[in-house]
N, C-alpha and C. Protein backbone atom coordinates (compact mmCIF):
# COMPACT_ATOMS: atom_id res chain seq x y z
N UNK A 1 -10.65 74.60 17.58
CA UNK A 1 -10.30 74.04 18.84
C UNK A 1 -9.56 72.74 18.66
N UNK A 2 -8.98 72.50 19.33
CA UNK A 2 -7.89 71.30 19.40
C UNK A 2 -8.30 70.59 20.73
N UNK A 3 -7.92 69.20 20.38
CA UNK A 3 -8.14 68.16 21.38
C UNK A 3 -6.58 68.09 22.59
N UNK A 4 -6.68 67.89 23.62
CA UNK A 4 -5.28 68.03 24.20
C UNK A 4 -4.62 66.36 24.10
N UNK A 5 -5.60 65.61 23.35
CA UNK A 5 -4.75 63.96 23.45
C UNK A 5 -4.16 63.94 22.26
N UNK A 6 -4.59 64.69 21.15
CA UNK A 6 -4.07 64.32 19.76
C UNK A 6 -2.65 64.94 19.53
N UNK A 7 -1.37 65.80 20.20
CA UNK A 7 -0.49 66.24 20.19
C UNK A 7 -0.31 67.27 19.33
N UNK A 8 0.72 67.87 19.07
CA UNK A 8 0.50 69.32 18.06
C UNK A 8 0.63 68.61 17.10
N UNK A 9 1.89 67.90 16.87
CA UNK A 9 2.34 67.75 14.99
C UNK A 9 1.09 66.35 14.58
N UNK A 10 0.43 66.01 15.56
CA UNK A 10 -0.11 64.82 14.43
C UNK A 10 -1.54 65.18 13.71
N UNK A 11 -1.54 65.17 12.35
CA UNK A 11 -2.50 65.38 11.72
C UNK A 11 -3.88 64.69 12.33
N UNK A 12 -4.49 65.32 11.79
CA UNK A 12 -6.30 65.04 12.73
C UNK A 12 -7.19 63.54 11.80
N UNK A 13 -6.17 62.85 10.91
CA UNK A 13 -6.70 61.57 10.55
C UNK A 13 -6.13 60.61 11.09
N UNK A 14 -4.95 60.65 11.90
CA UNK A 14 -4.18 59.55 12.63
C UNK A 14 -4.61 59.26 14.05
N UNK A 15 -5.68 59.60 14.66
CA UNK A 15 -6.07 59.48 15.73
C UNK A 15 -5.37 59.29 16.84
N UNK A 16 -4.36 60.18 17.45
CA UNK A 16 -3.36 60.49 17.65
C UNK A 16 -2.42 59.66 17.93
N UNK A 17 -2.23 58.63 16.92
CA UNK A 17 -1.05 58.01 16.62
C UNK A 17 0.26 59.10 16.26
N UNK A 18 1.41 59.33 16.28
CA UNK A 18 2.39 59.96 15.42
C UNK A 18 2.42 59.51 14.21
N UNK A 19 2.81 59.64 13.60
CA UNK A 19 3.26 59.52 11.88
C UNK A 19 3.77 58.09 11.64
N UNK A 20 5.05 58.33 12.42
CA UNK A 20 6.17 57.68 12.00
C UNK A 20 6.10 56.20 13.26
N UNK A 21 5.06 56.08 14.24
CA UNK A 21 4.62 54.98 14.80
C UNK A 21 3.76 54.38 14.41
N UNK A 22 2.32 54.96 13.69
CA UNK A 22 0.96 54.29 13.34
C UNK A 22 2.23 53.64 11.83
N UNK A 23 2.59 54.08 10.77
CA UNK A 23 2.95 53.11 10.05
C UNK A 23 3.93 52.25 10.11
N UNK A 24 4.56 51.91 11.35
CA UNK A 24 5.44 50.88 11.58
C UNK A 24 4.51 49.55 12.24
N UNK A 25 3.09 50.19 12.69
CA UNK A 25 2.70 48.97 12.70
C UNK A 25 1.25 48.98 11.85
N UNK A 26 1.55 49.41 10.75
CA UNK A 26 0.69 49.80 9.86
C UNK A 26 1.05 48.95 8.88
N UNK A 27 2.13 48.78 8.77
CA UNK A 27 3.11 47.72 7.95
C UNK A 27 3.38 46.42 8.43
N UNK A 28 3.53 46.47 10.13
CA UNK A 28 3.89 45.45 10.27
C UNK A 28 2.42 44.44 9.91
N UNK A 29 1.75 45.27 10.16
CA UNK A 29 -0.49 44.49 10.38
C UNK A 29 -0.32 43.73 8.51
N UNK A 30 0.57 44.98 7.72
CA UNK A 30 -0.04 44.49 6.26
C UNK A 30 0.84 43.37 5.94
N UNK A 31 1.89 43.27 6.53
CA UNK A 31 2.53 42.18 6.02
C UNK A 31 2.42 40.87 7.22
N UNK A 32 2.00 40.92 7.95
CA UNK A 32 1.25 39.89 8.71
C UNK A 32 0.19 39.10 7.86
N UNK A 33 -0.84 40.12 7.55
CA UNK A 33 -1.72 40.05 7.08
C UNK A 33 -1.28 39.16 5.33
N UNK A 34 -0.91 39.74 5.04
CA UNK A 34 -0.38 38.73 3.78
C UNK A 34 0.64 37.46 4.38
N UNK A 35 1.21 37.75 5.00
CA UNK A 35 1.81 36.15 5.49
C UNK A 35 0.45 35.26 5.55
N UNK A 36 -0.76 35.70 6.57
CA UNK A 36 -1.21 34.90 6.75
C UNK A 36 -2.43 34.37 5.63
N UNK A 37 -2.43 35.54 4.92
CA UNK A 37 -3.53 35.31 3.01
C UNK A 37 -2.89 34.23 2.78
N UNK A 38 -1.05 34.25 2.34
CA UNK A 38 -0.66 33.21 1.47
C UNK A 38 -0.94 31.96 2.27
N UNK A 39 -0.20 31.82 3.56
CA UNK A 39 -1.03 30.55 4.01
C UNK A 39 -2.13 29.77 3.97
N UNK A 40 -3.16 30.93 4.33
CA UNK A 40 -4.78 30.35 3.83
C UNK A 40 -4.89 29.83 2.70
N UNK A 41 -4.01 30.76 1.31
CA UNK A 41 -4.60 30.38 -0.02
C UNK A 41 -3.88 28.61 -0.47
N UNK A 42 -2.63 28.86 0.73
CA UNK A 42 -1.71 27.34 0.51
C UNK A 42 -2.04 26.26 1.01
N UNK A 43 -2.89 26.84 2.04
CA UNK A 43 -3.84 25.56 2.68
C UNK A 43 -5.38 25.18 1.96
N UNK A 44 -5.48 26.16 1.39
CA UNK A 44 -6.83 25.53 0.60
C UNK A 44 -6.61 24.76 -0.79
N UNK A 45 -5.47 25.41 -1.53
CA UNK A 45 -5.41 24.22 -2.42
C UNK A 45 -4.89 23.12 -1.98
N UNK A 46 -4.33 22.77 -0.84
CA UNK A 46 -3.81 21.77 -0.51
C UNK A 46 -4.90 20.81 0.08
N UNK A 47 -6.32 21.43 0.42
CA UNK A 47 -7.29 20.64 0.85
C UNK A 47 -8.07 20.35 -0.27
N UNK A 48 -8.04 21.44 -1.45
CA UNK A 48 -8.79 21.06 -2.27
C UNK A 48 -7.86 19.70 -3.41
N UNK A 49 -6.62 19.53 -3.15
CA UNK A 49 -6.12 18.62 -3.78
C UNK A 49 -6.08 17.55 -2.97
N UNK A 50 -5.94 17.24 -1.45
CA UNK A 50 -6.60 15.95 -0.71
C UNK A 50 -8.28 15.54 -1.06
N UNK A 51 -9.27 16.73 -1.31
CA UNK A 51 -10.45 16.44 -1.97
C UNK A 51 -10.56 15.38 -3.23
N UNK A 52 -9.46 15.80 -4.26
CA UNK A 52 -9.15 15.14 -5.11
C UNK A 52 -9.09 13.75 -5.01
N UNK A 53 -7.65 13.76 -4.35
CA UNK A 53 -7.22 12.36 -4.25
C UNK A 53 -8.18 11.41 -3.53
N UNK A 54 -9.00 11.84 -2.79
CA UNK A 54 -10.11 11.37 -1.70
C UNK A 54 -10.85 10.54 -2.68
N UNK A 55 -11.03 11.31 -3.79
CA UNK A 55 -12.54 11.09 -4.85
C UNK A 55 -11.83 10.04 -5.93
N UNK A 56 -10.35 10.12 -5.95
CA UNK A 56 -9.96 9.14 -7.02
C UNK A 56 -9.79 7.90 -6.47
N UNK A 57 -9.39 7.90 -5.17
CA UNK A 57 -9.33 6.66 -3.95
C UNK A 57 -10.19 6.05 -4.10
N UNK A 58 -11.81 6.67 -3.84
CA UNK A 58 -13.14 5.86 -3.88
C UNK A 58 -13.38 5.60 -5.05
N UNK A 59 -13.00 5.89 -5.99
CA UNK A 59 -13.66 5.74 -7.20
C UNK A 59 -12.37 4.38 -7.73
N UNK A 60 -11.41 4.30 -7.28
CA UNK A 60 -10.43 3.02 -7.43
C UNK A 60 -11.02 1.82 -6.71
N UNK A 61 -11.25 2.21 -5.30
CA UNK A 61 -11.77 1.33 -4.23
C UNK A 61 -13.06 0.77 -4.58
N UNK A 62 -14.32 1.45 -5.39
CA UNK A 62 -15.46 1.04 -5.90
C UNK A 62 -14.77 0.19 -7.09
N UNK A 63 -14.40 0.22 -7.81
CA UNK A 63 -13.90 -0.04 -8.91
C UNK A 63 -13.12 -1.53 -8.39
N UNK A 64 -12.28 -1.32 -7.68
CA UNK A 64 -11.78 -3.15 -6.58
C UNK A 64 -12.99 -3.94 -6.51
N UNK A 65 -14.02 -3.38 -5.75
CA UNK A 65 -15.05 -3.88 -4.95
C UNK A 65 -15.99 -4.48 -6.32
N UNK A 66 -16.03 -3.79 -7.21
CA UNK A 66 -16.78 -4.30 -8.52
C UNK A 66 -16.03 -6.32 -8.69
N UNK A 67 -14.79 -5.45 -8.95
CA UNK A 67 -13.58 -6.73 -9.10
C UNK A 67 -13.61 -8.03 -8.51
N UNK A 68 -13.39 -7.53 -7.28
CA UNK A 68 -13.42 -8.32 -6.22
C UNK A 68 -14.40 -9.29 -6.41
N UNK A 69 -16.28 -9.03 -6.43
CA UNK A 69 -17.07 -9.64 -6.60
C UNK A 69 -17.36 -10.56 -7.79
N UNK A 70 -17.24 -10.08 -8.86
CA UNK A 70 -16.93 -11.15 -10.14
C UNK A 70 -15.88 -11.57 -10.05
N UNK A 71 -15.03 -11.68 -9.50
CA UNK A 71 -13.82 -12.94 -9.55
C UNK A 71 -14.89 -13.98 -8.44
N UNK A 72 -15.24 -13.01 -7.13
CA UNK A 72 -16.07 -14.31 -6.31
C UNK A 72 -17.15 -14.80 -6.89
N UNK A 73 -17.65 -14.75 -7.64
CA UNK A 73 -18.83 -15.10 -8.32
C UNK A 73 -18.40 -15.97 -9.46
N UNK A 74 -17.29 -15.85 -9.98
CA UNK A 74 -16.27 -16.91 -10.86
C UNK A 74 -15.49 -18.06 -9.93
N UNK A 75 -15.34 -17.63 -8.82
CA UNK A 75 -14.59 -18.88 -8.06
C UNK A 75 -15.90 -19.98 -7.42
N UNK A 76 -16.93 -18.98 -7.14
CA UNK A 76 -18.00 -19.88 -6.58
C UNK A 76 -18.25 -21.02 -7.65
N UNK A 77 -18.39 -20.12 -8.47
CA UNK A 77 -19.21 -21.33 -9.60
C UNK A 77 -18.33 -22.60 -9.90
N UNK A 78 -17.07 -22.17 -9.52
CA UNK A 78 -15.71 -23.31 -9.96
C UNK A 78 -16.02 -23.81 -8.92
N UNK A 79 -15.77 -23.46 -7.44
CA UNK A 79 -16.09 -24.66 -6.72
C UNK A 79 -17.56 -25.50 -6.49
N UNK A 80 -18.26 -24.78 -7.07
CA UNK A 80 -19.63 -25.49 -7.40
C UNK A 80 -19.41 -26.40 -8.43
N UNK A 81 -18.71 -26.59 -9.77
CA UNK A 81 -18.40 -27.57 -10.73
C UNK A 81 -17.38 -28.72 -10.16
N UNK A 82 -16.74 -28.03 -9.29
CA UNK A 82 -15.38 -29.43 -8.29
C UNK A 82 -16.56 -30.09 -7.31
N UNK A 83 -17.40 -29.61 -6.53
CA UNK A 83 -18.27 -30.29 -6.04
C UNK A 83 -18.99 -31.14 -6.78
N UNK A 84 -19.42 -30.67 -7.54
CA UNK A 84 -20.40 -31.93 -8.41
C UNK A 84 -19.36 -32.71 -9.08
N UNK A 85 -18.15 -32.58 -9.56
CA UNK A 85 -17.29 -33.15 -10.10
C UNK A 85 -17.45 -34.34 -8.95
N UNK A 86 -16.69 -33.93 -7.57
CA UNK A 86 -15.52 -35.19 -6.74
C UNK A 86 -16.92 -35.97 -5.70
N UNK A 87 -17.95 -35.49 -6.07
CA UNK A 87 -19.27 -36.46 -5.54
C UNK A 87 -19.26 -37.71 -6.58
N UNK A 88 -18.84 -37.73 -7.50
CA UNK A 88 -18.90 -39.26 -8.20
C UNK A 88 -19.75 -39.66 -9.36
N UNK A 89 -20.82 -37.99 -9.54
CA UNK A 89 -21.48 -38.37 -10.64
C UNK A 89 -20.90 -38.42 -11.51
N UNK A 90 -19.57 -38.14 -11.62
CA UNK A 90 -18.67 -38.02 -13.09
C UNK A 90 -17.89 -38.49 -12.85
N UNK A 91 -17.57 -39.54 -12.11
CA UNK A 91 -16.35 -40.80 -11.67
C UNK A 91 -15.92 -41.18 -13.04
N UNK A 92 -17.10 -42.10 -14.05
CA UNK A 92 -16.71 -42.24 -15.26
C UNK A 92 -15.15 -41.49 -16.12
N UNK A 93 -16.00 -40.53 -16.36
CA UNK A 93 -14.96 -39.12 -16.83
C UNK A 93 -13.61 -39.13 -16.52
N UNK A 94 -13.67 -38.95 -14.94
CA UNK A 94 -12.35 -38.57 -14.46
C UNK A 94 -11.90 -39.57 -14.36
N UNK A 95 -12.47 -40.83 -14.01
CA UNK A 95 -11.08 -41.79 -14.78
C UNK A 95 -10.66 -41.71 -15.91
N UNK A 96 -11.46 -41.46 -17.28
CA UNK A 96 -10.86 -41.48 -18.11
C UNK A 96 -9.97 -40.29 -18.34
N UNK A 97 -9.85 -39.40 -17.75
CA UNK A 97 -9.35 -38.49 -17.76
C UNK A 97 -7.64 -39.00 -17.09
N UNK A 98 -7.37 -39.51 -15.77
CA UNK A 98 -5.96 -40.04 -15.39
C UNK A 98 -6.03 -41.05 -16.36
N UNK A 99 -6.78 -42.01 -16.95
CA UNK A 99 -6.36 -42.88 -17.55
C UNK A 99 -5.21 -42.46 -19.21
N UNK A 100 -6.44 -41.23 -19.64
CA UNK A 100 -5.74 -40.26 -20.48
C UNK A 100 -4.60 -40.12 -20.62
N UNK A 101 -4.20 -39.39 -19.44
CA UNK A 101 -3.03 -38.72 -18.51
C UNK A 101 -1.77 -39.51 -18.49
N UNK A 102 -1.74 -40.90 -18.19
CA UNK A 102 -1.08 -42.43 -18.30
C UNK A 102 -0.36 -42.59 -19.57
N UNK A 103 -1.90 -42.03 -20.11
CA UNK A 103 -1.34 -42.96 -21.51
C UNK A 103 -0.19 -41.66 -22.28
N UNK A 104 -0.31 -40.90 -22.44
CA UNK A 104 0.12 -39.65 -22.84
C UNK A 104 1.61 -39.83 -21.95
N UNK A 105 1.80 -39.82 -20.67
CA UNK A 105 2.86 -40.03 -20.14
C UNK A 105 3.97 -40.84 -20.32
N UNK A 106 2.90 -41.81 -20.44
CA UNK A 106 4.24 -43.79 -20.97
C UNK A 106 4.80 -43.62 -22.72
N UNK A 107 3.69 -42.55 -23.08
CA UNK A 107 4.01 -42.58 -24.72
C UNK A 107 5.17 -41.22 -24.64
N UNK A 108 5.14 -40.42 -23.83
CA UNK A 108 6.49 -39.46 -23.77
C UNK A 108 7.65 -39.87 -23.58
N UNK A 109 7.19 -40.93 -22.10
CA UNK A 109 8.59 -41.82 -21.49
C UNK A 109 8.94 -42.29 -22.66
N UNK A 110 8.35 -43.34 -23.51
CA UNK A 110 8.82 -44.40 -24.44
C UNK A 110 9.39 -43.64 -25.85
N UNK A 111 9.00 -42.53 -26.19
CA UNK A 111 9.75 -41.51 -27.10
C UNK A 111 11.16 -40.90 -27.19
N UNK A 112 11.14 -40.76 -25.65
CA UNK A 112 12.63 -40.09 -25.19
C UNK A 112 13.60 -41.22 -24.61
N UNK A 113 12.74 -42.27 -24.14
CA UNK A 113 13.54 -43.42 -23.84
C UNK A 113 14.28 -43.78 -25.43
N UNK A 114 13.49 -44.06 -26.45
CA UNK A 114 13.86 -44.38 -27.59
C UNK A 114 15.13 -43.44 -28.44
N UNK A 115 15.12 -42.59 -28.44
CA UNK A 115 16.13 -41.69 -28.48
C UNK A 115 17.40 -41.64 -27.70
């Protein structure tokens, strides 16, 4: 017995598609279908390489932040030594220090003057 929707010529696995219609969009589905694979597969390495760069960012940015803090922990302590310096307990010193400075200077002047 025969079905009256499935037509004469179309074989009884095409569900009465024709032949020559079920694979025009039988083809068109498979190559859709791969357009849209390669995309997926082009978008995932492309997320899995922003993953990347994400992880080398933080790991630069931790790596600053290390930085960052021992330089501040080196500047503190300097302005902790200029503080106790320009309070006066070491007035002594730092005069002799411009006085130093003077003398070293007048003995350059008087070298090149001499010449």
């Amino acid at each position: 017995m025969r079905r009256a929707g499935l037509g004469e010529g179309a074989p009884a696995g095409n569900y009465g598609y024709t032949s020559s219609g079920y694979s025009v969009y039988e083809e068109e589905n498979d190559r859709l279908t791969e357009s849209l694979r390669t995309k997926v597969s082009a978008i995932k390495s492309l997320s899995i390489e922003i993953g990347t760069e994400v992880k080398n960012q933080n790991k630069m940015l931790s790596e600053m932040e290390n930085d960052f803090d021992s330089t501040g922990g080196l500047l503190g302590a300097t302005m902790g030594r200029l503080r106790t310096l320009s309070r006066g307990s070491q007035t002594k010193l730092l005069c002799y220090m411009m006085l130093f400075s003077l003398f070293v200077f007048f003995v350059i002047y008087w070298i090149i003057k001499l010449r």
